[in-house]
C-alpha atoms as a PDB file:
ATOM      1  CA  UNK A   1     -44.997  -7.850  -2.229  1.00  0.00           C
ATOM      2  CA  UNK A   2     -41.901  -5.728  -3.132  1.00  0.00           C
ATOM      3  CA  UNK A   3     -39.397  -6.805  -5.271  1.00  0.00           C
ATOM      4  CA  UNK A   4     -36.243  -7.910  -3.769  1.00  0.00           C
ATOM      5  CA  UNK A   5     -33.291  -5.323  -3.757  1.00  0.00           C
ATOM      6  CA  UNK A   6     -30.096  -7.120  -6.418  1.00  0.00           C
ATOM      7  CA  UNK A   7     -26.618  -5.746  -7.371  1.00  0.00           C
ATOM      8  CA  UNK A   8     -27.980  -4.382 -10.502  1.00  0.00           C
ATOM      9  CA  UNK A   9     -31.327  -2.515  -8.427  1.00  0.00           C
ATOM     10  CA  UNK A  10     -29.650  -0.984  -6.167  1.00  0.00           C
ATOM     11  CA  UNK A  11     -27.708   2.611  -6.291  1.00  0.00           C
ATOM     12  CA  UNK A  12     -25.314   2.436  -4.073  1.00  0.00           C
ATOM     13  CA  UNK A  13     -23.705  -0.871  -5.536  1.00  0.00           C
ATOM     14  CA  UNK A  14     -22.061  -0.550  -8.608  1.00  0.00           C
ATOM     15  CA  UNK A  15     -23.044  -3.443 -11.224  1.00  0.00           C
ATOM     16  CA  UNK A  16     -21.010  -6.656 -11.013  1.00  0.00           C
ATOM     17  CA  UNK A  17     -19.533  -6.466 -14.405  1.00  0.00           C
ATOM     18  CA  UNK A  18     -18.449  -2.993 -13.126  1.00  0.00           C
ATOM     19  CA  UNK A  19     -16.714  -4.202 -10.592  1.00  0.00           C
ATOM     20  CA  UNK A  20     -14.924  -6.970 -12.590  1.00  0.00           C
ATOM     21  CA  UNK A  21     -13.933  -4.524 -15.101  1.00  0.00           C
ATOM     22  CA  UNK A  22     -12.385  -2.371 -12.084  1.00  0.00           C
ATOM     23  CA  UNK A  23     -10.483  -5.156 -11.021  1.00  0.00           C
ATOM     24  CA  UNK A  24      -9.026  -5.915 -14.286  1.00  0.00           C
ATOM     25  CA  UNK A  25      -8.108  -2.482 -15.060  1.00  0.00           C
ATOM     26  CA  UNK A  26      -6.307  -2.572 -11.292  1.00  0.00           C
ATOM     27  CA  UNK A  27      -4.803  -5.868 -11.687  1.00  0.00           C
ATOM     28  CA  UNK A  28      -3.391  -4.534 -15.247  1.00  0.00           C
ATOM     29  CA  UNK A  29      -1.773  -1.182 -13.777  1.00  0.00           C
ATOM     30  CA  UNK A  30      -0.400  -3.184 -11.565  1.00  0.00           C
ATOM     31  CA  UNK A  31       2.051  -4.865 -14.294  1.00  0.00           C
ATOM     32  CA  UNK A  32       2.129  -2.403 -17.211  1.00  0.00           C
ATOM     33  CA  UNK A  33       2.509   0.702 -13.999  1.00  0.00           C
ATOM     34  CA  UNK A  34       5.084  -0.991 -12.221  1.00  0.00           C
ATOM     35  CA  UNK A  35       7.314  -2.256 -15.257  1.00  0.00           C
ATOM     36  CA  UNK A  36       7.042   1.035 -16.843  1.00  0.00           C
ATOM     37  CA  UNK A  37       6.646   3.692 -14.214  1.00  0.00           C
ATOM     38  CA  UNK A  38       4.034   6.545 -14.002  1.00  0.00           C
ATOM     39  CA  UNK A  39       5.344   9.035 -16.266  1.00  0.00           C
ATOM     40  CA  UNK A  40       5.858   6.224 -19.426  1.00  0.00           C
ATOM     41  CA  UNK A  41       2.617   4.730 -18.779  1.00  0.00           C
ATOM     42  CA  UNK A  42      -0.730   5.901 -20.604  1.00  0.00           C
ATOM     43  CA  UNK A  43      -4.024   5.009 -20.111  1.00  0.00           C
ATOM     44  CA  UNK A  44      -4.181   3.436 -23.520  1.00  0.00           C
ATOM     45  CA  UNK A  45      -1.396   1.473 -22.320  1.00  0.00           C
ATOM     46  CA  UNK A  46      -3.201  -0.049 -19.471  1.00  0.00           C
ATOM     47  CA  UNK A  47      -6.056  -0.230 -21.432  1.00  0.00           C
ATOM     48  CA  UNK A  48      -4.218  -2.524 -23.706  1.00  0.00           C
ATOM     49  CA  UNK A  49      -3.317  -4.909 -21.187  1.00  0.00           C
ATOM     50  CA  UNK A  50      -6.294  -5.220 -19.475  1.00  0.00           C
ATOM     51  CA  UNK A  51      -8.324  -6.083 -23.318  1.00  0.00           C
ATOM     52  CA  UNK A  52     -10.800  -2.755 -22.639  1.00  0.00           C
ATOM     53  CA  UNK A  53     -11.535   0.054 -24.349  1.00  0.00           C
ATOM     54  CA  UNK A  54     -11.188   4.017 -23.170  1.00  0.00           C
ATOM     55  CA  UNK A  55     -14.632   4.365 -22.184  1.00  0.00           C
ATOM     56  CA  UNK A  56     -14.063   1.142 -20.325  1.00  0.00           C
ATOM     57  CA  UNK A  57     -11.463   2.697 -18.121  1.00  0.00           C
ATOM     58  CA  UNK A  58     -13.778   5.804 -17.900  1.00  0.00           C
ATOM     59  CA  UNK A  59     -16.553   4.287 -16.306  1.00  0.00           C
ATOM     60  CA  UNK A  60     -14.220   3.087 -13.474  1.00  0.00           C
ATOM     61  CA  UNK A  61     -11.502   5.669 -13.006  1.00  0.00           C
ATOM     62  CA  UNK A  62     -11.803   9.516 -13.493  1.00  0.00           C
ATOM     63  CA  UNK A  63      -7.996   9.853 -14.276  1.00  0.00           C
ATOM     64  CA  UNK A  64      -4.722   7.656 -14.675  1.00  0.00           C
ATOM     65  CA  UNK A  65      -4.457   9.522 -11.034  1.00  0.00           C
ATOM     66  CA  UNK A  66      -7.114   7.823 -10.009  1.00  0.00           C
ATOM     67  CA  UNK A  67      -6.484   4.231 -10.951  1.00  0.00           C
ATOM     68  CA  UNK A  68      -3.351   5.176  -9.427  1.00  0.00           C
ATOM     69  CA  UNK A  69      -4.467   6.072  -6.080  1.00  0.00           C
ATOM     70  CA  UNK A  70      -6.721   3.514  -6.456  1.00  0.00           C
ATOM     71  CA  UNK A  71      -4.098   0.939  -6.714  1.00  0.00           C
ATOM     72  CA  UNK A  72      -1.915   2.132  -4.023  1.00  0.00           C
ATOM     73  CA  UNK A  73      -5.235   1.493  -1.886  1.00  0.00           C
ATOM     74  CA  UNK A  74      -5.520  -1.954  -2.890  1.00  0.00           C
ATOM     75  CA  UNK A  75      -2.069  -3.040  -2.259  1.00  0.00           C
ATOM     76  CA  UNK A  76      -1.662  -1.084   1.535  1.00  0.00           C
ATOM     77  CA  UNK A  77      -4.113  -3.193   2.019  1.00  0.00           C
ATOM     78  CA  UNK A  78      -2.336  -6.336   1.336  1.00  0.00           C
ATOM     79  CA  UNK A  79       0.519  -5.122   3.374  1.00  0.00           C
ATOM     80  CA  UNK A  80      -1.837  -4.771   6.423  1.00  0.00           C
ATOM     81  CA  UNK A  81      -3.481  -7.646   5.646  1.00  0.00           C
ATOM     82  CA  UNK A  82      -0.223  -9.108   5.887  1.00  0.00           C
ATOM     83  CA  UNK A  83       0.985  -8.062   9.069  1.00  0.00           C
ATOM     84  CA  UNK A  84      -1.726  -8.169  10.747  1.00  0.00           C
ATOM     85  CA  UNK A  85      -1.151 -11.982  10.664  1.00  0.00           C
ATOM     86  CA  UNK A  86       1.861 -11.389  12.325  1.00  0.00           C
ATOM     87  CA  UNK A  87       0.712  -9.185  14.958  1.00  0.00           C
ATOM     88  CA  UNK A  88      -2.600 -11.282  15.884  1.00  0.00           C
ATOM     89  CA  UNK A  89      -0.453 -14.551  16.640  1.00  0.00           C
ATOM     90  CA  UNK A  90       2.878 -13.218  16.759  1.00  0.00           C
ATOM     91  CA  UNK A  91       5.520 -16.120  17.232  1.00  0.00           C
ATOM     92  CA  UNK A  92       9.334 -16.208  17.697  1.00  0.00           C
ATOM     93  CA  UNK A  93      10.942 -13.639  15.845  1.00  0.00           C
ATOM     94  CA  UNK A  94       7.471 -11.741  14.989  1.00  0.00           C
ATOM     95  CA  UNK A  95       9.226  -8.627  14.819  1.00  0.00           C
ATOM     96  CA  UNK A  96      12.248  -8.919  12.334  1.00  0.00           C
ATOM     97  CA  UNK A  97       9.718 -10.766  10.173  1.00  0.00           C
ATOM     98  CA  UNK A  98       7.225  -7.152  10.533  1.00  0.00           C
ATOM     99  CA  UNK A  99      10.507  -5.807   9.968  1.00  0.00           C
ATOM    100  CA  UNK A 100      11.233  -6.814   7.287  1.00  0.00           C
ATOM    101  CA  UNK A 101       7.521  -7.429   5.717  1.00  0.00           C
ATOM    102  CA  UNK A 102       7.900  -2.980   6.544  1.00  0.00           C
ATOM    103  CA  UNK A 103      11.145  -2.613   5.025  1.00  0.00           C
ATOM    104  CA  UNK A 104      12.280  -5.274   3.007  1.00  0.00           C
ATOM    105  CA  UNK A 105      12.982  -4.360  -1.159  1.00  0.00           C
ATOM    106  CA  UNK A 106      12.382  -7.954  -2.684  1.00  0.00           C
ATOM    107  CA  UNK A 107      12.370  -8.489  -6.852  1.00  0.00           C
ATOM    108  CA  UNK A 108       8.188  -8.126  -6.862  1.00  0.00           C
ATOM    109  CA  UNK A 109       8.051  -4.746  -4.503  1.00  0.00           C
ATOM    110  CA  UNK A 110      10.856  -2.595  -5.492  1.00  0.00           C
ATOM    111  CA  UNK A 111       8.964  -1.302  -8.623  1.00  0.00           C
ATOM    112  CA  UNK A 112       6.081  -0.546  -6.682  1.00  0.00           C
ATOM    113  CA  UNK A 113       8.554   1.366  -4.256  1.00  0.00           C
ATOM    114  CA  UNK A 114       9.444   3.525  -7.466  1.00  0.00           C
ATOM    115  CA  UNK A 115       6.075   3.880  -8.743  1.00  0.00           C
ATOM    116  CA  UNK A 116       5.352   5.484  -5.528  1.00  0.00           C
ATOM    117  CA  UNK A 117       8.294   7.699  -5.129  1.00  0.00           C
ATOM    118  CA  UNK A 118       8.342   8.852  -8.457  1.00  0.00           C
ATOM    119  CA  UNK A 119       4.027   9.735  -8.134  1.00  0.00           C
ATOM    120  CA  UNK A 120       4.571  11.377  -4.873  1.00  0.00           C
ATOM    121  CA  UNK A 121       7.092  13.518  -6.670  1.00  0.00           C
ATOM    122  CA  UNK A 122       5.191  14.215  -8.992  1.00  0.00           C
ATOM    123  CA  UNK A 123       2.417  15.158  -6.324  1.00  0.00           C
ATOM    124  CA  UNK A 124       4.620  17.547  -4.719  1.00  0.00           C
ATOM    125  CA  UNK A 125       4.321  19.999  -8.463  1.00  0.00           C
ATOM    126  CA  UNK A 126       0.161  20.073  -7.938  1.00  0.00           C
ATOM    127  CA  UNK A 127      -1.727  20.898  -4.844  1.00  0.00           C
ATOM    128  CA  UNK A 128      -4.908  18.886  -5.777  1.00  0.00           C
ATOM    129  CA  UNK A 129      -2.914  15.585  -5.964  1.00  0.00           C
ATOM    130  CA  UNK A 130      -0.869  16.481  -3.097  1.00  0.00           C
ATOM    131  CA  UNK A 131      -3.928  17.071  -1.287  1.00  0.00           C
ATOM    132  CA  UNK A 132      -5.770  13.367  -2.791  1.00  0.00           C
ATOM    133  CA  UNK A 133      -2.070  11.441  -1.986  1.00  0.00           C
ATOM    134  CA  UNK A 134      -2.397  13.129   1.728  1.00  0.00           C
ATOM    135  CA  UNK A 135      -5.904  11.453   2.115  1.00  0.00           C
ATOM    136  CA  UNK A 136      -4.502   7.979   0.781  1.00  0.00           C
ATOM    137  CA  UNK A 137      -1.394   8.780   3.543  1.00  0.00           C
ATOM    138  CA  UNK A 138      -4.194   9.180   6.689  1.00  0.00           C
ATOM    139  CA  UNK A 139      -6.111   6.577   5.823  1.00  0.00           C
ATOM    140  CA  UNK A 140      -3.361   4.281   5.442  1.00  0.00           C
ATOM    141  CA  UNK A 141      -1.742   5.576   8.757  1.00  0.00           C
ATOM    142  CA  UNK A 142      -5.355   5.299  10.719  1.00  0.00           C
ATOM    143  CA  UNK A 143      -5.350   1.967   9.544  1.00  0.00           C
ATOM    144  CA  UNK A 144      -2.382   1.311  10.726  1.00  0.00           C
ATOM    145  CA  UNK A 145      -3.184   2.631  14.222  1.00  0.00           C
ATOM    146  CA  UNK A 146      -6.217   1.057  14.998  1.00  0.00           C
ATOM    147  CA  UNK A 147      -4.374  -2.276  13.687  1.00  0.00           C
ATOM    148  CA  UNK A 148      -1.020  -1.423  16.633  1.00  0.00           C
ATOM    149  CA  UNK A 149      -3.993   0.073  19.024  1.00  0.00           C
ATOM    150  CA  UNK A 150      -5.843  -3.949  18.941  1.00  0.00           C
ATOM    151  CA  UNK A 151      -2.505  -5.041  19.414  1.00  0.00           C
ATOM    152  CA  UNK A 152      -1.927  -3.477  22.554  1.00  0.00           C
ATOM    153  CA  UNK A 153       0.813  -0.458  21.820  1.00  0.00           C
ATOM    154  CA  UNK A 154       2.594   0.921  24.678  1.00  0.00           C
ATOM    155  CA  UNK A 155       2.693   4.021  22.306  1.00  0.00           C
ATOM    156  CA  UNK A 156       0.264   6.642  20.910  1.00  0.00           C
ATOM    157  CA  UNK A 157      -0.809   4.633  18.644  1.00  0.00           C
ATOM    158  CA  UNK A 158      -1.058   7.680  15.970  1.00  0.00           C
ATOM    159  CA  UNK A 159       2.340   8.808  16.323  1.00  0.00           C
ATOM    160  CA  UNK A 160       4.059   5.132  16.245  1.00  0.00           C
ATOM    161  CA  UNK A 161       1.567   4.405  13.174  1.00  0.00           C
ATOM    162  CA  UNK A 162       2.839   8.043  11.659  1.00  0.00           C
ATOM    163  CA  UNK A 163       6.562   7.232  12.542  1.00  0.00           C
ATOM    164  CA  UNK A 164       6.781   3.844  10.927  1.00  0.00           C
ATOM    165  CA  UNK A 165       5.044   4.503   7.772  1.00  0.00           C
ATOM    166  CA  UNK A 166       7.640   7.438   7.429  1.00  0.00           C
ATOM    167  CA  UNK A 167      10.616   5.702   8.597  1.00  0.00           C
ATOM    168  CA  UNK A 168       9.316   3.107   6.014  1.00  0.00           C
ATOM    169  CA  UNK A 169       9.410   5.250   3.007  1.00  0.00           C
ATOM    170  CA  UNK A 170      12.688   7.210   3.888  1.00  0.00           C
ATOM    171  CA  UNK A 171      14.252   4.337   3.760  1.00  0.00           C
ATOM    172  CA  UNK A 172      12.825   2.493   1.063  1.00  0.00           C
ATOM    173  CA  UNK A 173      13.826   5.803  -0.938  1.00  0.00           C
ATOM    174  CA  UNK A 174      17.063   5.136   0.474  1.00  0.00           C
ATOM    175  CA  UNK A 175      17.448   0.935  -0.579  1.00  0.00           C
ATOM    176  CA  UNK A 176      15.582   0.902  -3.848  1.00  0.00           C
ATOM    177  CA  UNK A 177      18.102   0.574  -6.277  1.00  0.00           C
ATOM    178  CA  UNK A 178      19.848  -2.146  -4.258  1.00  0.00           C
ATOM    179  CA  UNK A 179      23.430  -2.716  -3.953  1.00  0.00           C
ATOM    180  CA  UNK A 180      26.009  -3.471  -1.346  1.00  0.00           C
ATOM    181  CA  UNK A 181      25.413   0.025  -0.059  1.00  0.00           C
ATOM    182  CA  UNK A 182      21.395  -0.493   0.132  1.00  0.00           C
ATOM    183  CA  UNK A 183      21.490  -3.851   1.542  1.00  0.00           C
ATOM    184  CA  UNK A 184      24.068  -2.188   4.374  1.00  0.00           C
ATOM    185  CA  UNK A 185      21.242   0.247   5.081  1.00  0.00           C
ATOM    186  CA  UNK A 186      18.340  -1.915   5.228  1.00  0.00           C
ATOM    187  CA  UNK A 187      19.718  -5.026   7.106  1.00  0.00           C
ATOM    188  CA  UNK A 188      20.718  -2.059   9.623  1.00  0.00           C
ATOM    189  CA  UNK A 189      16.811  -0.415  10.067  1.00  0.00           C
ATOM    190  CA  UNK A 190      15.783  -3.674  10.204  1.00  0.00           C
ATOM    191  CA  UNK A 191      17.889  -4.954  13.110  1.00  0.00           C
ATOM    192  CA  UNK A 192      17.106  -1.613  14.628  1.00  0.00           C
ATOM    193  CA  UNK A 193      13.131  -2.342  14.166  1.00  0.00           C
ATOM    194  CA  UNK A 194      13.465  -5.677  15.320  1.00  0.00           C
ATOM    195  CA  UNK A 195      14.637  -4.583  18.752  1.00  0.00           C
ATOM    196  CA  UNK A 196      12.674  -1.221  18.887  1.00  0.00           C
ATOM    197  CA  UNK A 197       9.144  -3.200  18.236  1.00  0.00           C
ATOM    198  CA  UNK A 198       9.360  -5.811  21.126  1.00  0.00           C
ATOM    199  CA  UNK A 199       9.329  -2.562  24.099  1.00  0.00           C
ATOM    200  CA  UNK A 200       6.460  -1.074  22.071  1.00  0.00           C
ATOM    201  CA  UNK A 201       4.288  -4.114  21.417  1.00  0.00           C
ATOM    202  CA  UNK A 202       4.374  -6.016  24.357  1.00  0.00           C
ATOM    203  CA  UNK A 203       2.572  -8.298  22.695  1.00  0.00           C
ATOM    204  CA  UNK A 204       5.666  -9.854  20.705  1.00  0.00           C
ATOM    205  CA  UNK A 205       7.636 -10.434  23.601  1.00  0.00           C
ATOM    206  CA  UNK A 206       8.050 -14.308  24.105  1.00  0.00           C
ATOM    207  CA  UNK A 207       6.153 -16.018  27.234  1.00  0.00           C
ATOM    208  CA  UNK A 208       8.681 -16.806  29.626  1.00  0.00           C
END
């Protein structure tokens, strides 16, 4: 009889304590990255904070790029996570909350907004990130897609998907450093979103 196929047998699953050590590396970069920013933070740094050692963070990420990347993944995936709860039993006022959920700059997300803006500028100075931040953008953006497409889009799914993640970061870019100016800005996109969404996703209109 053939021995039964476990986490640690087989190839194409990375060992447990792999993946726990990848999640505390992630879940470190989260705070040290987003306190600090890209450019001030070193691998040693999140090293430090997640209790590992270099060749710790070696056997799970190729570059601070990577963990990076990497981390962006993990929390897009939260956000769509997120509103696809709102989307799947949308009730009244669905779409100013996915407004908001999309635009909103709260204490907890507007360093992540600047950790992203400041490593997509730094992207935009070397074509092989560029090119790795692009593949994080379409995944993201198919995700999206096939997330509006279930929920029954009277749009191209694609293109609204495109357009909203876009709108989104324009004018996060825009609102992140807050203000009376900022706040101006975003309560205006969102009241705009709010009453774009509704002909688009006929899905959030309220039963009669």
């Amino acid at each position: 009889m053939a021995p039964s196929k476990t986490a640690s047998s087989d190839p194409a699953r990375p060992p447990r304590r792999r993946v726990h050590t990848r999640a505390r590396l992630l879940d470190a970069a989260a705070q040290v990255l987003v306190e600090r920013g890209y450019a001030k933070t070193t691998i040693e740094d999140v090293c430090a904070a997640a209790g590992y050692t270099r060749g710790a963070f070696y056997s799970s990420f190729e570059s601070k790029q990577d963990l990076v990347l990497a981390l962006f993944d993990r929390h897009s995936a939260h956000r769509l996570d997120q509103l696809e709860d709102l989307l799947t039993e949308p009730a009244p006022g669905a779409a100013r909350r996915i407004g908001e959920l999309l635009l909103a700059v709260g204490p907890d997300e507007r360093g992540w907004i600047l950790l992203f803006l400041e490593f997509r500028l730094d992207a935009a100075r070397s074509p092989e990130l560029s090119a790795r931040l692009h593949e994080h953008d379409r995944a993201v953006t198919g995700a999206l897609a096939a997330l509006l497409e279930r929920s029954g889009t009277s749009a191209g799914a694609q293109s609204l998907a495109t357009f909203l993640l876009a709108s989104r970061e324009g004018i996060l870019a825009r609102t992140a450093t807050g203000g009376p100016g900022s706040d101006e800005a975003l309560g205006a996109a969102v009241d705009v979103l709010a009453e774009l969404l509704p002909t688009l996703l006929p899905s959030l209109n309220p039963a009669p």
